[in-house]
C-alpha atoms as a PDB file:
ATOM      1  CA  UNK A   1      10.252 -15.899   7.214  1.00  0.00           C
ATOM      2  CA  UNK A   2      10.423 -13.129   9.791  1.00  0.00           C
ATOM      3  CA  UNK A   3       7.491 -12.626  11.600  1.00  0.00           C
ATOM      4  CA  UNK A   4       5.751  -8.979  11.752  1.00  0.00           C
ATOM      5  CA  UNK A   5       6.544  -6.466  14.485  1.00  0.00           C
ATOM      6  CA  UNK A   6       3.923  -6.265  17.418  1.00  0.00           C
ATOM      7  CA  UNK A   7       1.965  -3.410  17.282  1.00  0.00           C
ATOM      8  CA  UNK A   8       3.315  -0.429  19.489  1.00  0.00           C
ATOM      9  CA  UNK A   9       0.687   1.885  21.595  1.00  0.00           C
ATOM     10  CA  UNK A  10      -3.185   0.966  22.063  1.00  0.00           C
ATOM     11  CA  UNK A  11      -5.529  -0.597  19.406  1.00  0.00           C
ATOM     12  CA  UNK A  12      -8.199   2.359  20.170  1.00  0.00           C
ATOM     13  CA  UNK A  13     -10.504   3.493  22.765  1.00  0.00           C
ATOM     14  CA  UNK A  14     -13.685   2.506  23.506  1.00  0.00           C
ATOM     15  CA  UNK A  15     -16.753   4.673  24.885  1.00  0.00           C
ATOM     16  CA  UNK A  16     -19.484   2.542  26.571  1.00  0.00           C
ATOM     17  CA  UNK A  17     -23.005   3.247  26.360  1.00  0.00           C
ATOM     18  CA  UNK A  18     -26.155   2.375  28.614  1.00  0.00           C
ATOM     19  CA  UNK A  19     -28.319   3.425  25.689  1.00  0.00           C
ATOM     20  CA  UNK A  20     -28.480   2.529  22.189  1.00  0.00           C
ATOM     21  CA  UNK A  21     -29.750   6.226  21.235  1.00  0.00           C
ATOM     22  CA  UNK A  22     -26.627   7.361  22.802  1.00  0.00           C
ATOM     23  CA  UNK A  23     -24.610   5.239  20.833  1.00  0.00           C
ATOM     24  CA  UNK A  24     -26.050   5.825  17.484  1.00  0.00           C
ATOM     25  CA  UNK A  25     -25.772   9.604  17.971  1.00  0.00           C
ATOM     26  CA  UNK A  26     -22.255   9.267  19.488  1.00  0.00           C
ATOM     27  CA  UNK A  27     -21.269   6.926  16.126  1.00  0.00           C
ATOM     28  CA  UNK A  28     -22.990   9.869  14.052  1.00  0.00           C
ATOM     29  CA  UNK A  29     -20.855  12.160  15.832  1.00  0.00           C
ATOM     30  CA  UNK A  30     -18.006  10.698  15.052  1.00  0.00           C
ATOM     31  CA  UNK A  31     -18.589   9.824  11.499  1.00  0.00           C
ATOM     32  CA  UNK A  32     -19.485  13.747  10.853  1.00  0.00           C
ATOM     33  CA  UNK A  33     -16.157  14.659  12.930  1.00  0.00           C
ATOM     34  CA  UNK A  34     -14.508  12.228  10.146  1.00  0.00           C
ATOM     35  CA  UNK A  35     -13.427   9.163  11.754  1.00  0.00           C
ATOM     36  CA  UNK A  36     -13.713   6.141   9.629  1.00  0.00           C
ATOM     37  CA  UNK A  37     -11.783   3.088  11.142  1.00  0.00           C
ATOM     38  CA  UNK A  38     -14.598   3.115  14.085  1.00  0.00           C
ATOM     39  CA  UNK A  39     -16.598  -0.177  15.371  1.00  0.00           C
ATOM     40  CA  UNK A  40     -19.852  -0.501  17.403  1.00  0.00           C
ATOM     41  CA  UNK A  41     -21.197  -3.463  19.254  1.00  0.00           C
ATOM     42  CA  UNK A  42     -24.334  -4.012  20.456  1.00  0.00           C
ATOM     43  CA  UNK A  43     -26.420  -7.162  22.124  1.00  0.00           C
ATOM     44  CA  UNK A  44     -28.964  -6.767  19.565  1.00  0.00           C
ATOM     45  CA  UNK A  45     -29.359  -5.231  16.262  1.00  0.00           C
ATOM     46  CA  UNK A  46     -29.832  -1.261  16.551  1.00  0.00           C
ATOM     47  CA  UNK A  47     -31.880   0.538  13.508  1.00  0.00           C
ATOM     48  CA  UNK A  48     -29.892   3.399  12.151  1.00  0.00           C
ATOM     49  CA  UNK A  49     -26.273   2.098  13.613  1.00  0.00           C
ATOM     50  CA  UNK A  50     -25.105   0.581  10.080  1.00  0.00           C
ATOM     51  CA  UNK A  51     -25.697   4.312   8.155  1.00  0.00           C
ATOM     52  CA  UNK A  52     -24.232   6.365  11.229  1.00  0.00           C
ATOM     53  CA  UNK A  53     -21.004   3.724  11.110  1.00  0.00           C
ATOM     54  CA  UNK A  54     -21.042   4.962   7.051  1.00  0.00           C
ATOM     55  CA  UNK A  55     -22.029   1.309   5.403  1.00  0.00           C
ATOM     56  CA  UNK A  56     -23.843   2.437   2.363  1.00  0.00           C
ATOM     57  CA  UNK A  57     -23.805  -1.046   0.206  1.00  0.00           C
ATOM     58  CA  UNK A  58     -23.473  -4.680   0.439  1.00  0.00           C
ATOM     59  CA  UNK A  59     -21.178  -6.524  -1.664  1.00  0.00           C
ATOM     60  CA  UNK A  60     -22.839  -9.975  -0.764  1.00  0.00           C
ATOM     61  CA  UNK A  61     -24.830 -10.078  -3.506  1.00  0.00           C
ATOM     62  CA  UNK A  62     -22.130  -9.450  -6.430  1.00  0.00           C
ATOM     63  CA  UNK A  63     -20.028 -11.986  -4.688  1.00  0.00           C
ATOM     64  CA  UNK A  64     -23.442 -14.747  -4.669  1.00  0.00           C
ATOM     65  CA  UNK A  65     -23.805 -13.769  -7.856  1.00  0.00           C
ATOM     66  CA  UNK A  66     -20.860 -14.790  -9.206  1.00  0.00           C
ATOM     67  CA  UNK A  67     -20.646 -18.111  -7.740  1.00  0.00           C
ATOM     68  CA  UNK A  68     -24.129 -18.609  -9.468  1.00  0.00           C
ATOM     69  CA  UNK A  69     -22.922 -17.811 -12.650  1.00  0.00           C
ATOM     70  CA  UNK A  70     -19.848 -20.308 -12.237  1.00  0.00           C
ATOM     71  CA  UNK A  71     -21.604 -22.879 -10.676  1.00  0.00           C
ATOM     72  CA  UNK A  72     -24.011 -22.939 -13.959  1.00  0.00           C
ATOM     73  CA  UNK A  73     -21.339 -22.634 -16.367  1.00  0.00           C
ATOM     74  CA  UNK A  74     -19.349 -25.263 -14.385  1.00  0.00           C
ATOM     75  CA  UNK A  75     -22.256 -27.663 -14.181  1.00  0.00           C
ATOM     76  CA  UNK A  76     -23.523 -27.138 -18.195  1.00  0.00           C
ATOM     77  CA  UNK A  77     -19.638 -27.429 -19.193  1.00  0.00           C
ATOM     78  CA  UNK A  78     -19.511 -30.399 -17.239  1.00  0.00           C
ATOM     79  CA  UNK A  79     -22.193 -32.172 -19.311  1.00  0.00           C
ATOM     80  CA  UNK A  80     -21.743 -30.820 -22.218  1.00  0.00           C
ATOM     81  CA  UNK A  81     -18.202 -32.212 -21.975  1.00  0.00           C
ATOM     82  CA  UNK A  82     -19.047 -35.691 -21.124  1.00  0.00           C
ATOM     83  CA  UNK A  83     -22.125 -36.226 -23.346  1.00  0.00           C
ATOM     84  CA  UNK A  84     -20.468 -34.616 -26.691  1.00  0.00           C
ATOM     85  CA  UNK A  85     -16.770 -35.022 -26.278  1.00  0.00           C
ATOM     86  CA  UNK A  86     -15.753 -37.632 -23.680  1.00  0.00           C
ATOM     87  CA  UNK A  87     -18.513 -39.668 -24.145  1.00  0.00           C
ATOM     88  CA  UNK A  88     -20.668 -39.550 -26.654  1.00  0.00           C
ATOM     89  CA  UNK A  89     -23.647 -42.101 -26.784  1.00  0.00           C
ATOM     90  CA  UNK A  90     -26.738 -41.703 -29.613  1.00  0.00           C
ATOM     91  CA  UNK A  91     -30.010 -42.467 -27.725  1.00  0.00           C
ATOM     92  CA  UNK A  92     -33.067 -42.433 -29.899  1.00  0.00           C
ATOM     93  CA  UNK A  93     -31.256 -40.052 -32.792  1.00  0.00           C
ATOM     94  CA  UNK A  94     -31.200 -37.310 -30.065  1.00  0.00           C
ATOM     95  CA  UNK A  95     -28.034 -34.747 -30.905  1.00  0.00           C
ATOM     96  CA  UNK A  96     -25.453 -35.138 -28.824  1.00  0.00           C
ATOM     97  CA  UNK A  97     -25.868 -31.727 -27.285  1.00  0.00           C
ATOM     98  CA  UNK A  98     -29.554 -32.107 -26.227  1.00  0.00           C
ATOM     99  CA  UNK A  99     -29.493 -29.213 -23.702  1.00  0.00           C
ATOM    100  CA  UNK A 100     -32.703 -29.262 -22.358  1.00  0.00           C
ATOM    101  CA  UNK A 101     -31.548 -32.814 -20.240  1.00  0.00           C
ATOM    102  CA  UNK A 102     -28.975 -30.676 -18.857  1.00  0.00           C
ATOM    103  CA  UNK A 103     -31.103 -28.070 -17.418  1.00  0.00           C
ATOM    104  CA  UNK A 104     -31.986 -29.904 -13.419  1.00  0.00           C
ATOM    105  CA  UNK A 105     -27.943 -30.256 -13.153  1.00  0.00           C
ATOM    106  CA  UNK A 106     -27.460 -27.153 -14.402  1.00  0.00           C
ATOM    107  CA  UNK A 107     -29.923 -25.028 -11.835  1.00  0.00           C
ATOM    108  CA  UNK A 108     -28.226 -27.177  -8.938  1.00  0.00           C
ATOM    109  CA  UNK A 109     -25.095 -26.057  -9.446  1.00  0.00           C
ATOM    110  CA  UNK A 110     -26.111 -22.842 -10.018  1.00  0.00           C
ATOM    111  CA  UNK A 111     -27.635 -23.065  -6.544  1.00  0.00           C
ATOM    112  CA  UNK A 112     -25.478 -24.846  -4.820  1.00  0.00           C
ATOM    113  CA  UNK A 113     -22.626 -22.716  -5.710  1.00  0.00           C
ATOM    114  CA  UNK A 114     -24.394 -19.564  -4.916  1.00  0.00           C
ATOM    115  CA  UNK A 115     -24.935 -20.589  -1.342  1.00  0.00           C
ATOM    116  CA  UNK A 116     -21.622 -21.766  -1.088  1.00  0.00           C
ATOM    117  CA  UNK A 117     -20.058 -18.079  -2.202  1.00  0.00           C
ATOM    118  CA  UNK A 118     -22.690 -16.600  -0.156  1.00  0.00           C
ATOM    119  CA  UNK A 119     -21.016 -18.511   3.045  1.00  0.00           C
ATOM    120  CA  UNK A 120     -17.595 -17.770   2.182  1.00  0.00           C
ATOM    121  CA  UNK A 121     -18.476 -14.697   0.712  1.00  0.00           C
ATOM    122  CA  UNK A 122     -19.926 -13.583   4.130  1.00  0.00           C
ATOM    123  CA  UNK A 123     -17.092 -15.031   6.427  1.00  0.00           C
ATOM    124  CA  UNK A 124     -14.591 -13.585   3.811  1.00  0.00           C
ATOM    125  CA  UNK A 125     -16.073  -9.976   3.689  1.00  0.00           C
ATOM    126  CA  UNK A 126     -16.805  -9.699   7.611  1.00  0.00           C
ATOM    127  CA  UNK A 127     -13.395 -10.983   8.483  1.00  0.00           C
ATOM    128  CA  UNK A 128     -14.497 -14.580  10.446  1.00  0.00           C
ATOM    129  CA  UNK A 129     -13.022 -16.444  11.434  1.00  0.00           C
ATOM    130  CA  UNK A 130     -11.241 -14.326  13.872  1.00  0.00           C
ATOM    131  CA  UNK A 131     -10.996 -16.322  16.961  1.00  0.00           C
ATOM    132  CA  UNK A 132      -9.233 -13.201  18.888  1.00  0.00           C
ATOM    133  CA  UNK A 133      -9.846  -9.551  18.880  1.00  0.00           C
ATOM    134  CA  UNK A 134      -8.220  -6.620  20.816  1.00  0.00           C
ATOM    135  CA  UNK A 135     -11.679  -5.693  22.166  1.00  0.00           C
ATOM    136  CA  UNK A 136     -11.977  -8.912  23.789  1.00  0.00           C
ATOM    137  CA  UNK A 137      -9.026  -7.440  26.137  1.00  0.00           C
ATOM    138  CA  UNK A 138     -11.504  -4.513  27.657  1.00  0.00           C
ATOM    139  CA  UNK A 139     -12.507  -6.241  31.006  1.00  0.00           C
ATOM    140  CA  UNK A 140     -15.867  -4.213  30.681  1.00  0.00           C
ATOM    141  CA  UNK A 141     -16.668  -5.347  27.039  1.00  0.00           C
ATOM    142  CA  UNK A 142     -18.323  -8.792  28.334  1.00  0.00           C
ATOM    143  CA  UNK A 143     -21.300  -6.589  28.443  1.00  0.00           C
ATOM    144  CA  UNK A 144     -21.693  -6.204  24.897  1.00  0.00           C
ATOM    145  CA  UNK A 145     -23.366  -9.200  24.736  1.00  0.00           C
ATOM    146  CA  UNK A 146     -25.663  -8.336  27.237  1.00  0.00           C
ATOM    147  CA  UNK A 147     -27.224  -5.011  27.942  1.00  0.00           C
ATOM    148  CA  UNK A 148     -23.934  -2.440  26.828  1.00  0.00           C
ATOM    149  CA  UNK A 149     -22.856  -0.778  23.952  1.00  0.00           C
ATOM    150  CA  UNK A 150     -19.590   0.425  22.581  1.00  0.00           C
ATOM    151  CA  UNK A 151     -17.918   2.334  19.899  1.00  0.00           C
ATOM    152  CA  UNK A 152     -14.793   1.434  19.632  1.00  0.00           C
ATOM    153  CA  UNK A 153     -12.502   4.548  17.316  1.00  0.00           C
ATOM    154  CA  UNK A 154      -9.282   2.882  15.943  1.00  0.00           C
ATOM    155  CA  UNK A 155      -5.360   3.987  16.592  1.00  0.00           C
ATOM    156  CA  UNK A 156      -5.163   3.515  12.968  1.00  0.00           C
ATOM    157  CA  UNK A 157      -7.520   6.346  12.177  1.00  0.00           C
ATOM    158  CA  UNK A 158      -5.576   9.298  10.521  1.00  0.00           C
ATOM    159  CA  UNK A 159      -7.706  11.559  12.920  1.00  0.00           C
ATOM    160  CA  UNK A 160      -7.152   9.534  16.196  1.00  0.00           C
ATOM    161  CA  UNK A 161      -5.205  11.505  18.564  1.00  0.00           C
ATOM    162  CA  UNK A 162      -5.199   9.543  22.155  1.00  0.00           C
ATOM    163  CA  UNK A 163      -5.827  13.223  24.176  1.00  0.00           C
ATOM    164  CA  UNK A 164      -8.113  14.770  21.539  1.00  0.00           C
ATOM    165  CA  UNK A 165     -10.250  11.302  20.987  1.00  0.00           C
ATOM    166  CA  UNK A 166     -10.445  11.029  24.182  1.00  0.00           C
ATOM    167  CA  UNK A 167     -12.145  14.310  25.104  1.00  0.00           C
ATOM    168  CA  UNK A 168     -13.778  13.703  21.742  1.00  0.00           C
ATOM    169  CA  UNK A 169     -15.586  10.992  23.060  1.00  0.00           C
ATOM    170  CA  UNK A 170     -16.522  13.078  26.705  1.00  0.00           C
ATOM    171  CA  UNK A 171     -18.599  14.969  25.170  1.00  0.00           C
ATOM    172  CA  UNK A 172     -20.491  12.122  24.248  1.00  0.00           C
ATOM    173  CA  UNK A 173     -20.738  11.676  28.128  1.00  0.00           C
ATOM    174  CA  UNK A 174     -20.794   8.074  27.718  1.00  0.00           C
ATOM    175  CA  UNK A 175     -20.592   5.790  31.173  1.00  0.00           C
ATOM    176  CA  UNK A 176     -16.806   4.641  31.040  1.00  0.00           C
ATOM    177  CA  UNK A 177     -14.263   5.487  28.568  1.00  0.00           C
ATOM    178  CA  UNK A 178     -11.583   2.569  28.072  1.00  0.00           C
ATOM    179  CA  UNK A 179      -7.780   1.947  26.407  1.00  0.00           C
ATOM    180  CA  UNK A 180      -7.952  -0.494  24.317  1.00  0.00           C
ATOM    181  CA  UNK A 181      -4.636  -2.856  24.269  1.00  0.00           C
ATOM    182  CA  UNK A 182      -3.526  -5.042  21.963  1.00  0.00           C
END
């Protein structure tokens, strides 16, 4: 199995921000200008960042759903399976299916597999684990987690231009302007 190409040219650039007003309106900015493929990070969570980046739904909830749904199915087919096929015993001239006994099992494994989708589910949809990421390469970007913010606007953006992004993101006069390698 060959193994992919490395990636030629930068993964982005990043603007750097003391404010988070001046990030959300440079993420608006951008998102009105048209670029999609654009990240932000922030030390703390910044009201109005998710609907300038363009998220507009969750899909969390479809995916918890789901597992619900097959966890019940799963844990009523289980004992329906046992009690009426596999092994059927008659205690006190009850029916074999007597579904009402296999309601507790049946709402545990409903829960239990919604939580469990709703942990993969989240890991899956936000891309984790990812143990290494191109940002982590900007020596600045440390102070994300501290008292910076970024917006990071991808190479792979159909609109990214490395000259015209770059005085793109001037105007947004943020505090340093970084390459971001791969």
């Amino acid at each position: 199995m060959k193994a992919a190409p490395a990636p030629t040219g930068p993964y982005g650039l990043m603007a750097e921000f003391d404010r988070p007003d001046d990030l959300v309106e440079a993420t608006r900015r951008a998102y009105e200008h048209g670029y999609r493929m654009m990240e932000a990070y922030t030390p703390f969570p910044v009201d109005g960042l998710a609907e300038a980046l363009g998220f507009r739904h969750n899909r969390i909830g479809a995916v918890v759903l789901i597992g619900g749904v097959v966890g019940g199915l799963g844990g009523f087919f289980m004992q329906w399976f046992s009690a009426v096929i596999h092994y059927p015993v008659d205690i006190g001239g009850r029916p074999f299916n007597s579904w009402p006994a296999f309601i507790p099992i049946t709402f545990e494994m409903t829960v239990l597999f919604a939580a469990l989708a709703a942990v993969v589910g989240m890991l899956g949809l936000n891309g984790l684990p990812r143990p290494h990421h191109p940002v982590f390469n900007v020596p600045r970007f440390a102070l994300a987690s501290r008292n910076r913010f970024f917006l990071c606007l991808q190479a792979r953006d159909p609109l990214f231009d490395a000259e015209g992004t770059f005085r793109f993101l001037e105007e947004s006069q943020p505090k340093a302007i970084s390459v971001v390698p791969f």
